[in-house]
Protein backbone atom coordinates (compact mmCIF):
# COMPACT_ATOMS: atom_id res chain seq x y z
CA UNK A 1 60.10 38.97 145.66
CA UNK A 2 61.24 36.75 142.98
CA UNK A 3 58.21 34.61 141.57
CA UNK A 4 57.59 31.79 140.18
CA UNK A 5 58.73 31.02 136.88
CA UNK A 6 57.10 28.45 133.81
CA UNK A 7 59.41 27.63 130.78
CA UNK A 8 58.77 25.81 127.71
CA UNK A 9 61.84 24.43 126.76
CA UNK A 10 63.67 21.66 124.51
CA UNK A 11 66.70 19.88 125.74
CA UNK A 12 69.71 17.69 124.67
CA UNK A 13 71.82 15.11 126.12
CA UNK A 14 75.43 14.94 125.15
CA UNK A 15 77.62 11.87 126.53
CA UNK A 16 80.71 12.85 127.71
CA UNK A 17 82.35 9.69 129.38
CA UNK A 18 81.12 6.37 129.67
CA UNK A 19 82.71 2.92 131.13
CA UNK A 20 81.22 -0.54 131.95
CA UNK A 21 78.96 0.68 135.21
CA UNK A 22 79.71 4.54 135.06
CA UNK A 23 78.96 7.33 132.91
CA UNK A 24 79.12 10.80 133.06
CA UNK A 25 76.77 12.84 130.62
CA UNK A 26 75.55 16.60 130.17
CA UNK A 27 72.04 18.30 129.89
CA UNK A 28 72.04 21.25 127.75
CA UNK A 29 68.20 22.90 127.90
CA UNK A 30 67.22 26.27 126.67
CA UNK A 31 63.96 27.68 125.41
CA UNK A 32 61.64 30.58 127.08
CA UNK A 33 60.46 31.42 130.35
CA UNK A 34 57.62 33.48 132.25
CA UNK A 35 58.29 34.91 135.20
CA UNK A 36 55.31 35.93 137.38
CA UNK A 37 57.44 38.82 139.40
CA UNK A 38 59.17 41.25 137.84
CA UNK A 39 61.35 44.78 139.28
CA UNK A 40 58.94 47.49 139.40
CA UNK A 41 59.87 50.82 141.66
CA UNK A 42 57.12 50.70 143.83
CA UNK A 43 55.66 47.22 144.12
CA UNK A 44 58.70 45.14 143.97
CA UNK A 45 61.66 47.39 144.21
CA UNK A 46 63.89 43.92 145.90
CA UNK A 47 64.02 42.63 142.90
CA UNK A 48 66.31 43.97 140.79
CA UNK A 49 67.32 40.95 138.85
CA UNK A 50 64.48 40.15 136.58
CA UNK A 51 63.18 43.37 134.38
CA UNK A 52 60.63 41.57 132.04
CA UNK A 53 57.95 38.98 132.35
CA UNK A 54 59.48 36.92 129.26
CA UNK A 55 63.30 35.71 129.62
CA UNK A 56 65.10 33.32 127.82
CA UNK A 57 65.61 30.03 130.00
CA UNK A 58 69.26 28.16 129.77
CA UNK A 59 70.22 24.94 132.53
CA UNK A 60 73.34 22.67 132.22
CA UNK A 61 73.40 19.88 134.11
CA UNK A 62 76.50 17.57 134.70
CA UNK A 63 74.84 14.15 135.14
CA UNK A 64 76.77 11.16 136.78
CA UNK A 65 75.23 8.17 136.60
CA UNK A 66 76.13 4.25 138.61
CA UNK A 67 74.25 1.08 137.29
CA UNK A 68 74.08 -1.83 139.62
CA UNK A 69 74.02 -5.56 138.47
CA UNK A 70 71.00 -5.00 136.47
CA UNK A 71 71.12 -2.14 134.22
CA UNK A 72 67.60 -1.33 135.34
CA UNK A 73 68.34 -0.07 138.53
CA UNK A 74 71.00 3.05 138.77
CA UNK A 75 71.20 5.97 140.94
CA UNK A 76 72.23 9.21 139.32
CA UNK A 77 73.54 12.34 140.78
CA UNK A 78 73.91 15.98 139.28
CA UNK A 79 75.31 18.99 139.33
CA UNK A 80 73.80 22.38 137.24
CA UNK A 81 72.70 25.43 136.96
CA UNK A 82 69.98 27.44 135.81
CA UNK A 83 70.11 31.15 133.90
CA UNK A 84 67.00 33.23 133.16
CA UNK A 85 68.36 36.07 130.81
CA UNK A 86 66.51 38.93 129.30
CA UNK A 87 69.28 39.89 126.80
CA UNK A 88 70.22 42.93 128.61
């Protein structure tokens, strides 16, 4: 129903909180997508959320990040989401 999707994007990290072993950062990305499935009447009348094959691509990501005794080894979690828009 819905595709798959390719996007060629750029992306930015912005810190946002940072302490000895913690830090908290976000991922801002956006650039343009392709999506292989778009709404047509007949052939794919499910999907009703993507109306063009070219969309612009956005994700944010909340990124929270733990070092350990060696700042080589961390774990990282995340929270985001990701938008495919095609200005309408």
């Amino acid at each position: 129903m819905l595709g798959n999707s390719t996007a060629f994007y750029s992306f930015m990290e912005i810190p946002l909180f940072s302490r000895e072993r913690f830090s908290i950062s976000s991922f801002n990305d956006g650039g343009l997508a392709y999506v292989s499935k778009k709404y047509h009447y007949e052939y794919n009348p499910e999907n009703v959320d993507i109306s063009t094959n070219f969309n612009f691509y956005f994700k944010k990501d909340f990124v929270f990040k733990y070092s350990f005794n060696n700042e080589k080894i961390f774990a990282n979690a995340s929270l985001g989401l990701i938008h495919y828009s095609n200005g309408s």
